[in-house]
N, C-alpha and C. Protein backbone atom coordinates (compact mmCIF):
# COMPACT_ATOMS: atom_id res chain seq x y z
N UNK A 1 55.14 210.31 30.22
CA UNK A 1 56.28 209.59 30.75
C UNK A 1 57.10 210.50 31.65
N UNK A 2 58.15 210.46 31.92
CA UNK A 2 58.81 210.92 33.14
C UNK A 2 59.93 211.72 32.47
N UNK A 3 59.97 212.95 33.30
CA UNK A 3 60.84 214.08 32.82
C UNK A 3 62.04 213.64 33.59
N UNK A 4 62.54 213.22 34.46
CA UNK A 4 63.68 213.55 35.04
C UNK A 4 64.42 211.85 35.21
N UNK A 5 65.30 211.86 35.07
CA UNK A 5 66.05 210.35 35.20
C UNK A 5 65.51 209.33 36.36
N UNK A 6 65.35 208.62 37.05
CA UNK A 6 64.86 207.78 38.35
C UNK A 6 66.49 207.20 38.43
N UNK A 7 67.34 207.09 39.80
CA UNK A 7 68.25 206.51 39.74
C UNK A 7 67.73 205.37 40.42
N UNK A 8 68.44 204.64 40.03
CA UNK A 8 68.13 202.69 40.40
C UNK A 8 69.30 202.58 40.39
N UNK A 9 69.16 201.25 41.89
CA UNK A 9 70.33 200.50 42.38
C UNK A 9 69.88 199.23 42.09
N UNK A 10 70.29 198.45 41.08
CA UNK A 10 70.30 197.26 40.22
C UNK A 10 71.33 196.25 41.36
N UNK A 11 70.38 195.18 42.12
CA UNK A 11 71.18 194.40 42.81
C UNK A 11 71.30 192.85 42.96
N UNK A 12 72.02 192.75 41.34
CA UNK A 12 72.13 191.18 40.78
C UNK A 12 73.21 190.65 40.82
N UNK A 13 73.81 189.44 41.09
CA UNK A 13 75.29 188.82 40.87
C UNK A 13 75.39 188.39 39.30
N UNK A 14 74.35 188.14 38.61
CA UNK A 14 74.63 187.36 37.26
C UNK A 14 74.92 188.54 36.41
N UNK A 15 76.12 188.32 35.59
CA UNK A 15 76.33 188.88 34.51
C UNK A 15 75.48 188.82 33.56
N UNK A 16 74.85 188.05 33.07
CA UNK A 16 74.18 187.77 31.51
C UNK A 16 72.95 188.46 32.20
N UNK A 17 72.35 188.48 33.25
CA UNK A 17 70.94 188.90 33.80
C UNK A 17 70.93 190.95 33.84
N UNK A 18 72.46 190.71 34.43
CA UNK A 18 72.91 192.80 34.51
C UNK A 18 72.81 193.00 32.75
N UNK A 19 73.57 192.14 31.48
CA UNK A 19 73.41 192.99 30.30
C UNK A 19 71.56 192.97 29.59
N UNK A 20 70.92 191.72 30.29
CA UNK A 20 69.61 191.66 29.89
C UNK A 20 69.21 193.07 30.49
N UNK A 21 69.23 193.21 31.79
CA UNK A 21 68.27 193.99 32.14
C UNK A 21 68.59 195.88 31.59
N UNK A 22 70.20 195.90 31.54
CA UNK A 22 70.57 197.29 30.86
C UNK A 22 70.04 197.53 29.13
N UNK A 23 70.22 196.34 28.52
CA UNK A 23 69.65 196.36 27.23
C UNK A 23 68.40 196.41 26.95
N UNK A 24 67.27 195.77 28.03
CA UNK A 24 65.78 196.31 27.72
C UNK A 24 65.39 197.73 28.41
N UNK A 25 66.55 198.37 29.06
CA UNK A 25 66.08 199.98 29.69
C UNK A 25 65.94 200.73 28.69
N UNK A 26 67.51 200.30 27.73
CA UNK A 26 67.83 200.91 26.58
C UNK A 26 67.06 200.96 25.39
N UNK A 27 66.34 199.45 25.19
CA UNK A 27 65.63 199.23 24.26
C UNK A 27 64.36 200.11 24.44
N UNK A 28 63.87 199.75 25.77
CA UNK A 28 62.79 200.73 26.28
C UNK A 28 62.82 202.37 26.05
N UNK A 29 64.11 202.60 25.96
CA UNK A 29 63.88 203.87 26.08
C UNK A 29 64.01 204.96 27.18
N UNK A 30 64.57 204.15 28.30
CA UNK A 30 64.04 205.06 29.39
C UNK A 30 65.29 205.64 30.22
N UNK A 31 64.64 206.97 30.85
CA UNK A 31 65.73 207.74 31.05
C UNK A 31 65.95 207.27 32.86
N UNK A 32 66.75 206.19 32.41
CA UNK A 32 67.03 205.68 34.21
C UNK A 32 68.93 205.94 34.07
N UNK A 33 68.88 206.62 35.29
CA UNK A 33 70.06 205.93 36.01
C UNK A 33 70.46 204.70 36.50
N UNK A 34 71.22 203.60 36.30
CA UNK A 34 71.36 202.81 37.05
C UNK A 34 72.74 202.35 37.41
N UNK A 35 72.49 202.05 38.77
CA UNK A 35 74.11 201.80 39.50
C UNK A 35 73.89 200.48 40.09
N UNK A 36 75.02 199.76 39.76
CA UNK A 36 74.73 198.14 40.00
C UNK A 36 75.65 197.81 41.27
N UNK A 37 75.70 196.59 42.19
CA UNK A 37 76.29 196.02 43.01
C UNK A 37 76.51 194.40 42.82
N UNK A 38 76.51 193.74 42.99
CA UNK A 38 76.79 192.27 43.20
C UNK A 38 76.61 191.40 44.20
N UNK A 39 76.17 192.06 45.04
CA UNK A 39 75.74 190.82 46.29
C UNK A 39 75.53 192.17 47.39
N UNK A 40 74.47 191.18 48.17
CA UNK A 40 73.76 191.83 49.13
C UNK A 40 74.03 192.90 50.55
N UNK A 41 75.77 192.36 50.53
CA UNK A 41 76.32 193.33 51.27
C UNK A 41 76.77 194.55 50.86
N UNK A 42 76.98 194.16 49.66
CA UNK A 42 77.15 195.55 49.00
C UNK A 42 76.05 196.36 48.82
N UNK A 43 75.40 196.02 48.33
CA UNK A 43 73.83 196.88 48.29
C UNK A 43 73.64 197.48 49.58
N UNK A 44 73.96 196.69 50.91
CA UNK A 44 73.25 197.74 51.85
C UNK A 44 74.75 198.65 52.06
N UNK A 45 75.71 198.66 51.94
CA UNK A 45 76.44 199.53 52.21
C UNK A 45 76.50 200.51 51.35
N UNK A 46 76.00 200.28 49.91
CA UNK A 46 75.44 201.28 48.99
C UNK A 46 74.90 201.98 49.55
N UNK A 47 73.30 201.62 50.32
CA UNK A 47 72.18 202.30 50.37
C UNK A 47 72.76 202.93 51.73
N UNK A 48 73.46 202.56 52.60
CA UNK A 48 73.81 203.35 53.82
C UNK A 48 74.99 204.19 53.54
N UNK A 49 75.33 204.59 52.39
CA UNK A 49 76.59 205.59 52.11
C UNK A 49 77.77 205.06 52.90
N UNK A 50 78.31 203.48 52.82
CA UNK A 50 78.97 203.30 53.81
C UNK A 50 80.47 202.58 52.61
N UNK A 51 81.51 203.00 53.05
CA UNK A 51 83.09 203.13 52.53
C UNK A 51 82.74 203.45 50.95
N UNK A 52 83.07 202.40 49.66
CA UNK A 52 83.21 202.96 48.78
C UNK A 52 82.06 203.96 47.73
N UNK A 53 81.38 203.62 48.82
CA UNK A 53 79.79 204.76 48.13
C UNK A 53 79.28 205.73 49.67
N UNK A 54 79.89 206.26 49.75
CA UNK A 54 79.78 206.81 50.62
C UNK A 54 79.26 208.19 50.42
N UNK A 55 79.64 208.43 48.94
CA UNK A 55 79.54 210.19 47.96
C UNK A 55 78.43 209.41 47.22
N UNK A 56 77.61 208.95 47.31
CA UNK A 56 76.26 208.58 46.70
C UNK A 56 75.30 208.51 46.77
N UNK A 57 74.71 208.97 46.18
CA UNK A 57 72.76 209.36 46.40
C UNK A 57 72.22 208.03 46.79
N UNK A 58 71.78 208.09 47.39
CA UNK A 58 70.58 206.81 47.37
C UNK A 58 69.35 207.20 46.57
N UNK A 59 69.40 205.69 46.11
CA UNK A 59 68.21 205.24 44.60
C UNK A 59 66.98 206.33 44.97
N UNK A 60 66.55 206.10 43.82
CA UNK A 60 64.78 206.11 43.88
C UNK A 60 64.05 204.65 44.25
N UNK A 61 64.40 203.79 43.71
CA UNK A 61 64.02 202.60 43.65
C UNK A 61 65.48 201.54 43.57
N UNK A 62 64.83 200.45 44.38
CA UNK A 62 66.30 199.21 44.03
C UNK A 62 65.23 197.81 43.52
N UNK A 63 65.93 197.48 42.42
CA UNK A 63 65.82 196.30 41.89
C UNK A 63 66.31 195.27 42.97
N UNK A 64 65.89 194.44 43.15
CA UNK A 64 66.58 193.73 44.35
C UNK A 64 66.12 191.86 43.73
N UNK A 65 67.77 191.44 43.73
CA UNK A 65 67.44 189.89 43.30
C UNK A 65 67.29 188.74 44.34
N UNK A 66 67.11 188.05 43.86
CA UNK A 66 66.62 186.82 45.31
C UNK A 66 68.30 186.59 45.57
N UNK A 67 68.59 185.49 45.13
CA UNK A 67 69.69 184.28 45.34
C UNK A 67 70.82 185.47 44.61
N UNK A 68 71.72 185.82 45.72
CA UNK A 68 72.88 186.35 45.36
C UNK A 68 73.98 185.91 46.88
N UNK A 69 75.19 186.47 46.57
CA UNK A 69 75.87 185.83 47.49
C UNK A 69 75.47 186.78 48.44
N UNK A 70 76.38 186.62 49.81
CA UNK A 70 76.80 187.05 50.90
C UNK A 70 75.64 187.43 52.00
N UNK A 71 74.72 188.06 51.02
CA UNK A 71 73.21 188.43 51.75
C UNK A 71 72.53 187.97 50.76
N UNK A 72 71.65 187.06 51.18
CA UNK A 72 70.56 187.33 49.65
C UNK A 72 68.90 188.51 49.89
N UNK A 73 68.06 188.41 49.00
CA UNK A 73 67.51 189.56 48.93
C UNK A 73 66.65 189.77 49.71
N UNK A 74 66.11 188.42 50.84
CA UNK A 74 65.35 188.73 51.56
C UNK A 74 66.27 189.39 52.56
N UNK A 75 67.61 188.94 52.71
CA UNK A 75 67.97 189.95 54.07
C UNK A 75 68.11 190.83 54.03
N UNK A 76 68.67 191.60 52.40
CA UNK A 76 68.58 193.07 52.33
C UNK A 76 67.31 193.34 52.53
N UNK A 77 66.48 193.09 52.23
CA UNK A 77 64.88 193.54 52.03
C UNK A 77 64.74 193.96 53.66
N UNK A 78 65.02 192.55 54.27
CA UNK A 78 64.50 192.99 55.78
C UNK A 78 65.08 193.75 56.60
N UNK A 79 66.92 194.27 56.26
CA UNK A 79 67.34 195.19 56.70
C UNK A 79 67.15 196.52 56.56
N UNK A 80 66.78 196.33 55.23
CA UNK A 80 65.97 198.02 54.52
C UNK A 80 64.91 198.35 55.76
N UNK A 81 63.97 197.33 55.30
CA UNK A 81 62.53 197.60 55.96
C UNK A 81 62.71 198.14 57.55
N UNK A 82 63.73 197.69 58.70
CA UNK A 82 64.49 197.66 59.42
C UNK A 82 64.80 198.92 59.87
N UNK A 83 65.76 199.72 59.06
CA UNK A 83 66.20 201.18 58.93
C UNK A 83 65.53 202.19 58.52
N UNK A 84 65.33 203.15 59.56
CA UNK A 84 64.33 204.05 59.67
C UNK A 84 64.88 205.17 58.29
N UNK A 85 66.25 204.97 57.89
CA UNK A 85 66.13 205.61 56.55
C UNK A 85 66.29 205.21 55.43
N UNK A 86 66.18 203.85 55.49
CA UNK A 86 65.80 203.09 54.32
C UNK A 86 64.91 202.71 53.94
N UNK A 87 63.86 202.66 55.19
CA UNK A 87 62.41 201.93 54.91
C UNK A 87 61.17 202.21 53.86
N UNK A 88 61.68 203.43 53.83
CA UNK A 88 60.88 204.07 52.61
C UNK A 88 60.81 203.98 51.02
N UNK A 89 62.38 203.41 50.79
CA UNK A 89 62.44 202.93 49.10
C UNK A 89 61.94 201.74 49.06
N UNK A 90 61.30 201.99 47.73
CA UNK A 90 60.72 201.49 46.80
C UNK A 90 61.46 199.97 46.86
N UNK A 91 60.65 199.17 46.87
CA UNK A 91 61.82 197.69 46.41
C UNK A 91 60.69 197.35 45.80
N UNK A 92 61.69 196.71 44.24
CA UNK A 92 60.99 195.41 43.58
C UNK A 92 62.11 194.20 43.33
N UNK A 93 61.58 193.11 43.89
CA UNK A 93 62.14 192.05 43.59
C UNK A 93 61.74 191.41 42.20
N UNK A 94 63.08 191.49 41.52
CA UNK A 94 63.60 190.90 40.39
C UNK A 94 63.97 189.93 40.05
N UNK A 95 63.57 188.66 39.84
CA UNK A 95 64.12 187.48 39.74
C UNK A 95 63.59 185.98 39.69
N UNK A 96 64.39 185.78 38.87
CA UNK A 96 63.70 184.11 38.32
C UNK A 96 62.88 183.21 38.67
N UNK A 97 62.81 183.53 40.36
CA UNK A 97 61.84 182.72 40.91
C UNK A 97 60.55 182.74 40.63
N UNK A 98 59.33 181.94 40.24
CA UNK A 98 58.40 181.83 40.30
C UNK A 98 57.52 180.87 41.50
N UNK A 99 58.44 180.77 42.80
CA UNK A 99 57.85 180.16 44.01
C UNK A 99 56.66 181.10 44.39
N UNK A 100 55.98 180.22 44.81
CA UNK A 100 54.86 181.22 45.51
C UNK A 100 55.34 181.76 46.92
N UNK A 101 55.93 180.71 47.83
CA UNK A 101 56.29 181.32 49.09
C UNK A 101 57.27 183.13 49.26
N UNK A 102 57.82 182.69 47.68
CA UNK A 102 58.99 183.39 47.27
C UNK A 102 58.05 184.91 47.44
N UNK A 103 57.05 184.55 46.61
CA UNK A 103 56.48 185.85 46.13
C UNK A 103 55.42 186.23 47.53
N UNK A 104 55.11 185.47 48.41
CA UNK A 104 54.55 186.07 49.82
C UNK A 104 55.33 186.68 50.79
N UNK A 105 56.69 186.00 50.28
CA UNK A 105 57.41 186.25 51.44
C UNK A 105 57.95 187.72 51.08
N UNK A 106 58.27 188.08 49.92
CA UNK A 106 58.75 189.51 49.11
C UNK A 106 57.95 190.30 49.46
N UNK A 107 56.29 190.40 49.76
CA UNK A 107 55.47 191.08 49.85
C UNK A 107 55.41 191.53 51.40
N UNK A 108 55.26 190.07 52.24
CA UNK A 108 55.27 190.27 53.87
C UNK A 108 56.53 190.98 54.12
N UNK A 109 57.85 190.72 53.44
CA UNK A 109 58.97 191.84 54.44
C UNK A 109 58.93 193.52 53.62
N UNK A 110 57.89 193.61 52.68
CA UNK A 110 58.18 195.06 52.27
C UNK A 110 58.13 195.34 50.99
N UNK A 111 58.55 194.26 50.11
CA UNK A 111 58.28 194.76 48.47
C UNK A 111 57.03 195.26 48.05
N UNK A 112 57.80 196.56 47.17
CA UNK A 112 56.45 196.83 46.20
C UNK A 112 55.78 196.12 45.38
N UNK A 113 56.89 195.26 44.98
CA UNK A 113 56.51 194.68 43.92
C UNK A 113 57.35 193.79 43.52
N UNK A 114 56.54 192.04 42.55
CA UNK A 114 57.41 191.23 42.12
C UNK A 114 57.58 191.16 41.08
N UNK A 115 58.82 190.97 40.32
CA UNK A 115 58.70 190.42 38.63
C UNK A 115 59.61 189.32 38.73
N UNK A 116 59.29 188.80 37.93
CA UNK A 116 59.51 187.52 37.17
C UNK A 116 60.51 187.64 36.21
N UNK A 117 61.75 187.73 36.47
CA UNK A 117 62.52 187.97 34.67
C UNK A 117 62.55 186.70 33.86
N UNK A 118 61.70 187.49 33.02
CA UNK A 118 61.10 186.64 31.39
C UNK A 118 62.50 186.18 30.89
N UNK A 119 62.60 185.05 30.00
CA UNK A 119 63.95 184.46 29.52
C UNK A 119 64.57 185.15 27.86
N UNK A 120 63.13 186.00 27.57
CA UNK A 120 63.85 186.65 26.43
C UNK A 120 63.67 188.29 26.26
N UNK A 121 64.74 188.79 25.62
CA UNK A 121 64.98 190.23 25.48
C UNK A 121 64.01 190.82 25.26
N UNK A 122 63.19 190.63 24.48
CA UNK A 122 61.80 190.87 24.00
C UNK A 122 60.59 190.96 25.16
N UNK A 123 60.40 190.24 25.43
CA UNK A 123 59.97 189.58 26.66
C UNK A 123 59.70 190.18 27.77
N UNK A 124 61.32 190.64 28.51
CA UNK A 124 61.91 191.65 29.49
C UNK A 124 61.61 192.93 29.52
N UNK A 125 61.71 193.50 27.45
CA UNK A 125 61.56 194.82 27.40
C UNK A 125 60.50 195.18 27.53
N UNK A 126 59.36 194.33 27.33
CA UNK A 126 58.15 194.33 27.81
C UNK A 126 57.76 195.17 28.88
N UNK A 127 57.98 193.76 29.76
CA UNK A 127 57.93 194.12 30.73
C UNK A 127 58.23 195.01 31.51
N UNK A 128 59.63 195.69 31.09
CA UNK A 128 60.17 197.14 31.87
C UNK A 128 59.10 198.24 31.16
N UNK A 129 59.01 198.19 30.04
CA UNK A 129 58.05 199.42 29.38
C UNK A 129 56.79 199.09 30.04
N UNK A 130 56.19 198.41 30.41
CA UNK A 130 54.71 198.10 31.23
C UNK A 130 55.28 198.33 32.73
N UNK A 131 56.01 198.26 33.34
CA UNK A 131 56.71 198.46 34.68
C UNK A 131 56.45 200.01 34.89
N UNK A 132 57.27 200.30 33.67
CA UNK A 132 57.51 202.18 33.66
C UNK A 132 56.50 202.87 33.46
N UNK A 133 55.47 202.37 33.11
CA UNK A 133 54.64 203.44 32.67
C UNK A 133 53.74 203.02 34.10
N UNK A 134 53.67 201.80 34.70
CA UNK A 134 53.25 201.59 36.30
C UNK A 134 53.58 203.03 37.19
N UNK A 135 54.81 202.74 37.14
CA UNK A 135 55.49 203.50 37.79
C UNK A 135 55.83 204.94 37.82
N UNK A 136 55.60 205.85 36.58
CA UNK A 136 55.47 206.92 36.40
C UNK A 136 53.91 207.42 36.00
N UNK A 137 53.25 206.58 35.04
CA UNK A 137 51.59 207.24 35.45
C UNK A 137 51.08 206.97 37.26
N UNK A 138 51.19 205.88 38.36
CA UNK A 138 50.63 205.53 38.85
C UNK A 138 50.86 205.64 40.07
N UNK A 139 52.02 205.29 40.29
CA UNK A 139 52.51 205.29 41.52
C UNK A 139 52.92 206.53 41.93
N UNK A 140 53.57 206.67 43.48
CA UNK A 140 54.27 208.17 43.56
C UNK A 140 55.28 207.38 44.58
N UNK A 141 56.87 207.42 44.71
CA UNK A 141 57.45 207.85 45.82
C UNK A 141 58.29 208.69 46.08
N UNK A 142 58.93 208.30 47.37
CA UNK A 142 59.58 209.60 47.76
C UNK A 142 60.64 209.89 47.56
N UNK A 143 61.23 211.13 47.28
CA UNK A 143 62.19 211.45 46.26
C UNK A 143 63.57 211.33 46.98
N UNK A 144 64.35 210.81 46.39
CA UNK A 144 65.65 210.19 46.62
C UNK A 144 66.43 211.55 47.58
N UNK A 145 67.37 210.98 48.65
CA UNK A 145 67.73 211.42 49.43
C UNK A 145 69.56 211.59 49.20
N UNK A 146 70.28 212.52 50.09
CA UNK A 146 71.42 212.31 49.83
C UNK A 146 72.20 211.49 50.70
């Protein structure tokens, strides 16, 4: 498993979905950082160090949800993909949808990867512990920037 923390930028509007997903990291076990936002404009001004995160690392990886306000996740997605210093993180889209277009379209602008959040705790933690061990036996990216 993974020696060093992974920071994640968790980018959901639902409350009940942010304590699901912090409680199966926890349950899981795993040594993540995570820093949350609420809608899609915020996320990219996260990821571009721009006004109130401006003193902040950018992620290793961003969780990225479909249907949130202001931007939703395909436009962050496609603005990431977009920016020659964003283009490189990791995105997985997170979220309830089970459309198929949903899940072509996540793939054609850039995601690594889709999940599905399962409706129970159990379920979820699953899934993050099968995610993580994806992601630290298998994969490699590139290491978070300042």
């Amino acid at each position: 498993m993974m020696n060093e923390p992974v920071e994640l930028l968790l980018v959901e509007d639902n409350e009940d979905d942010i304590v699901l997903i912090e409680e199966a990291f926890a349950e899981a076990k795993l040594l993540n950082i995570i820093f949350k936002v609420r809608d899609g404009a915020a996320a990219l001004a996260y990821l571009r160090q721009e006004g109130p995160y401006q003193h902040r690392r950018r992620p290793g990886l961003v969780l990225l949800d479909i249907n949130m306000p202001k931007k939703n996740g395909f436009e962050v997605l496609q603005a990431m993909k977009a920016d020659p210093l964003l283009q490189s993180l990791p995105v997985v889209m997170l979220t309830t949808s089970d459309r198929e277009d949903d899940i072509v379209r996540s793939y054609t602008d850039g995601a690594c990867s889709y999940i599905r959040k399962p409706i129970s705790l159990e379920q979820f933690t699953q899934a993050v512990k099968d995610f993580e061990i994806y992601w630290t036996m298998v994969s490699r990216v590139p290491p978070a920037t300042s």
